[in-house]
C-alpha atoms as a PDB file:
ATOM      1  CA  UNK A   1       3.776 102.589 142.488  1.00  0.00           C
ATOM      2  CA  UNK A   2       6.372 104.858 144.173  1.00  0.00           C
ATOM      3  CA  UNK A   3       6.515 105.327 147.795  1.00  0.00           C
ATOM      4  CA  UNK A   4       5.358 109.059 149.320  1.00  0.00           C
ATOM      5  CA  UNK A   5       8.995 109.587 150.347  1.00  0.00           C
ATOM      6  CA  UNK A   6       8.046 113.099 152.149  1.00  0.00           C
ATOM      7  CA  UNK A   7       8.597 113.334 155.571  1.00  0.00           C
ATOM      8  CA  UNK A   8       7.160 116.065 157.977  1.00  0.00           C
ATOM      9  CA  UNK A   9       9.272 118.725 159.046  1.00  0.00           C
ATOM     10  CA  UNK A  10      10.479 120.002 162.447  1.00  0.00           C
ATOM     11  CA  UNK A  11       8.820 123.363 163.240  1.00  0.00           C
ATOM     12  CA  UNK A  12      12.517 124.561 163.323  1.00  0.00           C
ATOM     13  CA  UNK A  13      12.947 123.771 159.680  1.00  0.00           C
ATOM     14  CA  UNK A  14       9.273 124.059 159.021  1.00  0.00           C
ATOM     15  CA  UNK A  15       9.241 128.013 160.017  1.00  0.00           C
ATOM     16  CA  UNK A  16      12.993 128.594 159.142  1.00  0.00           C
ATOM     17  CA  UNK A  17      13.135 132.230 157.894  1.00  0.00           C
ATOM     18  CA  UNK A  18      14.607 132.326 153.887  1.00  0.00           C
ATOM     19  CA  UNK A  19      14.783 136.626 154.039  1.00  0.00           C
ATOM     20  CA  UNK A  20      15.957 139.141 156.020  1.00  0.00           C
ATOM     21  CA  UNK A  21      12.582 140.424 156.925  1.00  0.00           C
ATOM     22  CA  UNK A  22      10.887 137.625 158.056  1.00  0.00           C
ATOM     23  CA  UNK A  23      13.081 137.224 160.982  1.00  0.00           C
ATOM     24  CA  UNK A  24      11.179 137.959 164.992  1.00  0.00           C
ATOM     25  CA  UNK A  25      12.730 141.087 165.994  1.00  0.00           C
ATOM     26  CA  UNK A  26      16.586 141.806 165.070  1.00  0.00           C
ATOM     27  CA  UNK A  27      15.702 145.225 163.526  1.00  0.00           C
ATOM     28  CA  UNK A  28      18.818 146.437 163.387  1.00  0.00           C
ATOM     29  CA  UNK A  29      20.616 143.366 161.629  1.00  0.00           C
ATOM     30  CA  UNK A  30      17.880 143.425 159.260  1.00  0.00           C
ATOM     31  CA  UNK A  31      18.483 147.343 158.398  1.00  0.00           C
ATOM     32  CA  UNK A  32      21.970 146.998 158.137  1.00  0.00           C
ATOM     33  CA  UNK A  33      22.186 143.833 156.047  1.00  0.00           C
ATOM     34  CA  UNK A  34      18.987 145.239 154.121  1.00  0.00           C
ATOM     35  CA  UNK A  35      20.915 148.362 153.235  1.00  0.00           C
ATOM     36  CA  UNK A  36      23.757 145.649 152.425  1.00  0.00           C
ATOM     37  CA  UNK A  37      21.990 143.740 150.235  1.00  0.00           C
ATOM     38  CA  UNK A  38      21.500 146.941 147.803  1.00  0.00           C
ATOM     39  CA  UNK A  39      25.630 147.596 147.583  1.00  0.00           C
ATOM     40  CA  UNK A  40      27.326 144.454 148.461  1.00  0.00           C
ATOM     41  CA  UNK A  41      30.546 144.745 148.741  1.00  0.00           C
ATOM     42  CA  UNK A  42      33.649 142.190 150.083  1.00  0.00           C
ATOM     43  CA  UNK A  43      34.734 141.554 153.183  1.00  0.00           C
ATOM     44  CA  UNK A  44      34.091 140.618 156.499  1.00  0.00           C
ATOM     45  CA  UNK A  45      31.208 140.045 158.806  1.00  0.00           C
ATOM     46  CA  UNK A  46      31.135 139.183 162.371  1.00  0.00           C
ATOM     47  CA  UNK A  47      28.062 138.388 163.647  1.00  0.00           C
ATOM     48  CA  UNK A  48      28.179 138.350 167.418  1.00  0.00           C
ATOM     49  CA  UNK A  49      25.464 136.988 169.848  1.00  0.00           C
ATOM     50  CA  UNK A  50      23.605 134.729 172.082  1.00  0.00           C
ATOM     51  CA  UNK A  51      22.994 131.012 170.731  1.00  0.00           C
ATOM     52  CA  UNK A  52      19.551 130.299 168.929  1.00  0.00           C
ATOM     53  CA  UNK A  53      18.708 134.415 168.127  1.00  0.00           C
ATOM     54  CA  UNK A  54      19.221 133.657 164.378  1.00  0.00           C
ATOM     55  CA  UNK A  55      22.843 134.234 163.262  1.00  0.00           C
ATOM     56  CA  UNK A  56      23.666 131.424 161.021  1.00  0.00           C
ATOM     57  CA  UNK A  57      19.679 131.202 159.701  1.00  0.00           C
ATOM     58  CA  UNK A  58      20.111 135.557 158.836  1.00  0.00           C
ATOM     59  CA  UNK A  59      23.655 134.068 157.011  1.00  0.00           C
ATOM     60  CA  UNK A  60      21.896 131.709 155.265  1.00  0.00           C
ATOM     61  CA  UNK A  61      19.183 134.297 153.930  1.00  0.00           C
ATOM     62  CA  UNK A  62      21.611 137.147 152.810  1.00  0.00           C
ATOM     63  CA  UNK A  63      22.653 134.428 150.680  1.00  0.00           C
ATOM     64  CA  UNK A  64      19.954 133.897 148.962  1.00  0.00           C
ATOM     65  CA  UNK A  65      19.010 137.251 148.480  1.00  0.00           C
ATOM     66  CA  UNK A  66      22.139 137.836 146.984  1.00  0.00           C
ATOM     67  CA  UNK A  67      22.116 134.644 144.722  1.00  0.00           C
ATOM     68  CA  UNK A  68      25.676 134.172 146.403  1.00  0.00           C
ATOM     69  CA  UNK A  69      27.399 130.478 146.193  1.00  0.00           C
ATOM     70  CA  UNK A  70      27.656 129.456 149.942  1.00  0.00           C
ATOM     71  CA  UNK A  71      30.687 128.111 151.368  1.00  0.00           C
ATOM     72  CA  UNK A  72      30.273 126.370 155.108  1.00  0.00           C
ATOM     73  CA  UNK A  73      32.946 125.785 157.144  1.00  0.00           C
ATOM     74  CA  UNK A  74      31.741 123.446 159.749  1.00  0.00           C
ATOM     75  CA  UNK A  75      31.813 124.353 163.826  1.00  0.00           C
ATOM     76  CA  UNK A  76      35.096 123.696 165.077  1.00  0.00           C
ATOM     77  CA  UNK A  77      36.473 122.846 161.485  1.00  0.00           C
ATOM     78  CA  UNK A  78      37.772 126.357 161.003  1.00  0.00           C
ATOM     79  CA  UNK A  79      41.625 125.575 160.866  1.00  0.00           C
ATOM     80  CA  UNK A  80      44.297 127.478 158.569  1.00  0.00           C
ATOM     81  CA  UNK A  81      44.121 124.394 156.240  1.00  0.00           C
ATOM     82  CA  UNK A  82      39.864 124.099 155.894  1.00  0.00           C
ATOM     83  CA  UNK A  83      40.469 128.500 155.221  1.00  0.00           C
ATOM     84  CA  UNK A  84      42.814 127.723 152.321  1.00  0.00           C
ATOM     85  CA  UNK A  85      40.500 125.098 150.772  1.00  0.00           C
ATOM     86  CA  UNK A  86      37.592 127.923 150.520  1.00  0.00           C
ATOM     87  CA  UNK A  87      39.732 130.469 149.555  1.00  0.00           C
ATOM     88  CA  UNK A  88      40.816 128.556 146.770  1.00  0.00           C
ATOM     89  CA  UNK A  89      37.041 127.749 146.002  1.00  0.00           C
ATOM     90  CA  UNK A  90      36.726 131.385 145.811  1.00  0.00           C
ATOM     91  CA  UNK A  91      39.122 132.341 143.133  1.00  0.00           C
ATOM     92  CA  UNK A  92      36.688 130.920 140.756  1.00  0.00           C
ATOM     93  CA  UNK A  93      34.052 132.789 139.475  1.00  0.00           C
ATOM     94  CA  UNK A  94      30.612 131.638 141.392  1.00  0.00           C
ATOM     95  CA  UNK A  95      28.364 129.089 140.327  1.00  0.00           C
ATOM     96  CA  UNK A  96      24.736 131.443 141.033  1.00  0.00           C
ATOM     97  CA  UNK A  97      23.777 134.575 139.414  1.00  0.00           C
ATOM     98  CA  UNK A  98      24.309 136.551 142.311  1.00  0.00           C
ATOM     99  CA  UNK A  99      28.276 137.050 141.485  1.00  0.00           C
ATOM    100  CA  UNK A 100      29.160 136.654 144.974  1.00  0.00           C
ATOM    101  CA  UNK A 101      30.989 133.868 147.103  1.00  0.00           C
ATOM    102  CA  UNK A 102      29.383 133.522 150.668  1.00  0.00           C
ATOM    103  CA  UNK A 103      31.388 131.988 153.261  1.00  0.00           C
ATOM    104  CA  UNK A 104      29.722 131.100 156.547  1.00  0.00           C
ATOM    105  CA  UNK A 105      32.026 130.119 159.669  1.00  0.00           C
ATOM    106  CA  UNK A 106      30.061 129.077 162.796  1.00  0.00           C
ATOM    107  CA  UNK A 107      31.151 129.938 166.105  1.00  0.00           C
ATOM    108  CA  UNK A 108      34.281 131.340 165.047  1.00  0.00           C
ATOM    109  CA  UNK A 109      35.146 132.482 168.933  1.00  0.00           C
ATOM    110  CA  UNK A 110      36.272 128.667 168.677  1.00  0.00           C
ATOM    111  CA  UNK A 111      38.918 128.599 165.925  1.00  0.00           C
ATOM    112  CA  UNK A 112      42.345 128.582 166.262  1.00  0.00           C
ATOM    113  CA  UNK A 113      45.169 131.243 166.521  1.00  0.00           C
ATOM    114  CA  UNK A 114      46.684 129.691 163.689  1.00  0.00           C
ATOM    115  CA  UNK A 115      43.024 129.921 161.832  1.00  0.00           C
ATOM    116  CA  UNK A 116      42.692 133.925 163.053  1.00  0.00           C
ATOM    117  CA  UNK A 117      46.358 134.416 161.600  1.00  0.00           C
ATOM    118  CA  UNK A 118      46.053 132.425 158.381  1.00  0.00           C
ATOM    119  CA  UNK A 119      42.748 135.295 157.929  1.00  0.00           C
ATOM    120  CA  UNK A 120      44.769 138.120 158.546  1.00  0.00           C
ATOM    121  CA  UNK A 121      46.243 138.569 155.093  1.00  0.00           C
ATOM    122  CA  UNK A 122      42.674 137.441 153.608  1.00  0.00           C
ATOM    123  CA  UNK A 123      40.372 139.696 155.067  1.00  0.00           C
ATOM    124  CA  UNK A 124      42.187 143.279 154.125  1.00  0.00           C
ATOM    125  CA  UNK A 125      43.991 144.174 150.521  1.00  0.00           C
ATOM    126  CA  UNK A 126      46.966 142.094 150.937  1.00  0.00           C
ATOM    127  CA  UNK A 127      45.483 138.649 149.996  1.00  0.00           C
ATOM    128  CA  UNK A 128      41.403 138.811 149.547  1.00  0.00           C
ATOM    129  CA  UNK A 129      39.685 136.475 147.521  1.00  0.00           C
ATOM    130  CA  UNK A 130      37.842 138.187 144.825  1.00  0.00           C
ATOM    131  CA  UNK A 131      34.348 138.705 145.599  1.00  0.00           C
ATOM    132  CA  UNK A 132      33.889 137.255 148.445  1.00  0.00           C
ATOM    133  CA  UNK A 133      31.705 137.941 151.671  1.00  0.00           C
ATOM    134  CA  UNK A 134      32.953 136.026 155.045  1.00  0.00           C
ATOM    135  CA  UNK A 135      30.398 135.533 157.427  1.00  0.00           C
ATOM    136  CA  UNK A 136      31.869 134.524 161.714  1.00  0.00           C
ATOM    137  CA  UNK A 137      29.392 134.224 163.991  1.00  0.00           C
ATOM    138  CA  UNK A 138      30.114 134.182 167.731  1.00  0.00           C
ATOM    139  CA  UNK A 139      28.725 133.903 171.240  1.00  0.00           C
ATOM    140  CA  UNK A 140      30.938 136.314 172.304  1.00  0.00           C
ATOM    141  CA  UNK A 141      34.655 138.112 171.377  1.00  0.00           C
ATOM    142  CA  UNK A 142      36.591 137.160 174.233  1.00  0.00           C
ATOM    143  CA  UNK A 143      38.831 134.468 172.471  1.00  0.00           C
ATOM    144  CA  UNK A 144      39.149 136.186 169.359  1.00  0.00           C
ATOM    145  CA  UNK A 145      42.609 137.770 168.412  1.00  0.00           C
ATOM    146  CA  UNK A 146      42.327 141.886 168.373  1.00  0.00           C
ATOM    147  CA  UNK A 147      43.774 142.119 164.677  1.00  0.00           C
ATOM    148  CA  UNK A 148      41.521 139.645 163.637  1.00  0.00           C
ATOM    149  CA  UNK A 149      38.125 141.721 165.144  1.00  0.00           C
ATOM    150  CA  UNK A 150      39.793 144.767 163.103  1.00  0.00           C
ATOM    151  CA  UNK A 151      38.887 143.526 159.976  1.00  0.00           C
ATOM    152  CA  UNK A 152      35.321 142.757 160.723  1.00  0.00           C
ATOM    153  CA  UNK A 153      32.219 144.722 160.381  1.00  0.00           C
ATOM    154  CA  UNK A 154      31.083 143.582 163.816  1.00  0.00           C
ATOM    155  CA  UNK A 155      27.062 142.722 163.825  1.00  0.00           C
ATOM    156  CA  UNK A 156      25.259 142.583 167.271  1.00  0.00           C
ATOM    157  CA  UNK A 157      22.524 140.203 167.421  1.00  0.00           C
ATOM    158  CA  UNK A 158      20.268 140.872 171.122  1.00  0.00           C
ATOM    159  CA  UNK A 159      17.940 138.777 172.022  1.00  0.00           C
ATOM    160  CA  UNK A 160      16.852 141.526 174.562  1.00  0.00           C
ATOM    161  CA  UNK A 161      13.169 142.269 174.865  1.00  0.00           C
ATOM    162  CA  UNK A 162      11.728 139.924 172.450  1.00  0.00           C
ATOM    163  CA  UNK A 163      10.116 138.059 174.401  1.00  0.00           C
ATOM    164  CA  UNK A 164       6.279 139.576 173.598  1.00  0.00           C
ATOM    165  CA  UNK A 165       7.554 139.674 169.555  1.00  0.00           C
ATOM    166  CA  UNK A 166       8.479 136.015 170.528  1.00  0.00           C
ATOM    167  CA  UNK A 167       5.185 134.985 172.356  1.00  0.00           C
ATOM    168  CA  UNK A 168       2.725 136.869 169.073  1.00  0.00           C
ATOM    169  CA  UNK A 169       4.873 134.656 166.484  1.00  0.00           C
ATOM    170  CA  UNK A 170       4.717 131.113 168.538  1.00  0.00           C
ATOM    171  CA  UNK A 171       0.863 131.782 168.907  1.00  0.00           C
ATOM    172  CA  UNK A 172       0.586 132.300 164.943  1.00  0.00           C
ATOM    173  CA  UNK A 173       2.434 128.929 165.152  1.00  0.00           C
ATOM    174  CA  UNK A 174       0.217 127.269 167.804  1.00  0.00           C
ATOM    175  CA  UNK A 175      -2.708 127.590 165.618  1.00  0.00           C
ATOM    176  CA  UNK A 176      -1.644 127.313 162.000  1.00  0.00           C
ATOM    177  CA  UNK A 177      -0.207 123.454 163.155  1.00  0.00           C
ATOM    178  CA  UNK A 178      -3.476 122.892 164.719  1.00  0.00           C
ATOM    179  CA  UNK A 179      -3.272 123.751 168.400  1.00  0.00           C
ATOM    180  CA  UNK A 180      -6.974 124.533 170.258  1.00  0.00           C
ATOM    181  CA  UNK A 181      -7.804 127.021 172.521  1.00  0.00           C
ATOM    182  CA  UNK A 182      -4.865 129.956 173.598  1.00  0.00           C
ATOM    183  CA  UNK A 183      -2.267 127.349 174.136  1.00  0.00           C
ATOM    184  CA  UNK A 184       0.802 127.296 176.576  1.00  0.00           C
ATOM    185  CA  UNK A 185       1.910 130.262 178.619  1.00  0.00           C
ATOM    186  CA  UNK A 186       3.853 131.463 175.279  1.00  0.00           C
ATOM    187  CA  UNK A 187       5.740 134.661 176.992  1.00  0.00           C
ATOM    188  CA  UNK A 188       6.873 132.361 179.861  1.00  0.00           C
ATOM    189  CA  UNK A 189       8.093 129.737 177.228  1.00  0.00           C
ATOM    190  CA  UNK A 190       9.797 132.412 175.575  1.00  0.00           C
ATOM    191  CA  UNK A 191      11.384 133.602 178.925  1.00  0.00           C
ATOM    192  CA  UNK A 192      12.312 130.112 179.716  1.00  0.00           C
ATOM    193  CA  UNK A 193      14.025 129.806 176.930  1.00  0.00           C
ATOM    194  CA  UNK A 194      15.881 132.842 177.100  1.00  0.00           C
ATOM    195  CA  UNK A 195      14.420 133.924 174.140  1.00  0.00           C
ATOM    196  CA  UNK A 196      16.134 131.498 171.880  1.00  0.00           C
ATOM    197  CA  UNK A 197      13.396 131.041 169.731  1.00  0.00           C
ATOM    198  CA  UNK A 198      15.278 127.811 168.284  1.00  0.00           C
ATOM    199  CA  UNK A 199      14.434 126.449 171.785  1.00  0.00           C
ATOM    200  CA  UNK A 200      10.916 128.098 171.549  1.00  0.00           C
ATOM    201  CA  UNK A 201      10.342 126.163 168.664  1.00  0.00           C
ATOM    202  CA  UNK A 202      11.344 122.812 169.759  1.00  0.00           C
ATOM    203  CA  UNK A 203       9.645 123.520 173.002  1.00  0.00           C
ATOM    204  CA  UNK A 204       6.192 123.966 171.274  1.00  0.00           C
ATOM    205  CA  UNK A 205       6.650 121.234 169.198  1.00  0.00           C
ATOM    206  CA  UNK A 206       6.334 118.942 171.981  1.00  0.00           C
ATOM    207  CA  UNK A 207       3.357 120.577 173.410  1.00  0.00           C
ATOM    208  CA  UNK A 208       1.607 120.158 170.141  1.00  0.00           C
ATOM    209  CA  UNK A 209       2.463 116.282 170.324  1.00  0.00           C
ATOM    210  CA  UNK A 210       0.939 116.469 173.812  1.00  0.00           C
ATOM    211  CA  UNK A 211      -2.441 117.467 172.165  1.00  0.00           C
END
């Protein structure tokens, strides 16, 4: 008899959004990408904002609603050499119906100057790899080289005044795993955690263990 090989899931992964619109708040990313989504086009994304407010996870789903093949360049792995491995990934035509290559390169304030100049040439008409989306996200812009920010459609991501959006959603959460009663204080969790809701997440977890 085979084992039951299926192990629970973390709320994180458990309640990880898969499209645009079922992100907590973010309603202008999820306008602009929606709008995207109809007429995608090439090029370059920079998605710019505070950790755990859904950059990488909103990524992941405009991938799959464009049936794109993803390409994931590890954090801190974004060097001219790991670049010219996906670009060369990218020449080929894509692997999903979508028609699109997605490439996704976490915190991309970290990379290199040798990374940012190896992109130059790749991100405008001189050298672009044929349809091909890059996604950067980014804490912040400080390190990044100006001519490199001038070929990105830059993407703020706030995490400013979510906090009651934050608190309704981990209370739908509370109760559909189970939890009795009104639960934690979920606005002050949400507060606490700076409104990374990442951190919300993991937070609640525990309290449901606690139970």
């Amino acid at each position: 008899m085979q084992a039951d090989l299926a192990f629970p899931q973390s709320l994180v992964e458990k309640y990880r959004p898969l499209r645009i619109a079922d992100f907590v708040g973010l309603e202008r990313p999820k306008k602009v990408l929606a709008a995207f989504c109809k007429r995608p086009v090439s090029g370059a994304w920079l998605f710019v904002g505070p950790s755990g407010v859904g950059k990488s996870t909103m990524a992941l789903a405009l991938a799959i609603e464009l049936r794109a093949e993803l390409h994931k360049i590890p954090s801190q792995k974004c060097n001219a050499q790991s670049i010219d491995d996906t670009v060369r990934q990218c020449w080929y035509a894509p692997m999903t119906p979508g028609g699109f290559h997605i490439v996704l390169a976490d915190e991309a304030d970290q990379m290199t100057d040798a990374a940012q100049l190896s992109l130059l040439s790749k991100l405008d008409s001189t050298d672009p790899a044929p349809n091909t989306v890059w996604i950067f996200t980014a804490n912040d812009t400080e390190r990044l080289e100006r001519r490199f920010l001038s070929r990105c459609k830059v993407l703020e991501f706030s995490s400013y005044g979510l906090a009651g959006e934050i608190a309704a959603y981990l209370d739908r959460v509370w109760h559909t795993e189970g939890g009795n009663g009104n639960g934690p204080d979920f606005e002050r969790l949400a507060k606490d955690s700076r409104n990374n809701v990442r951190d919300c997440l993991m937070r609640l977890e525990v309290e449901l263990m606690a139970l």
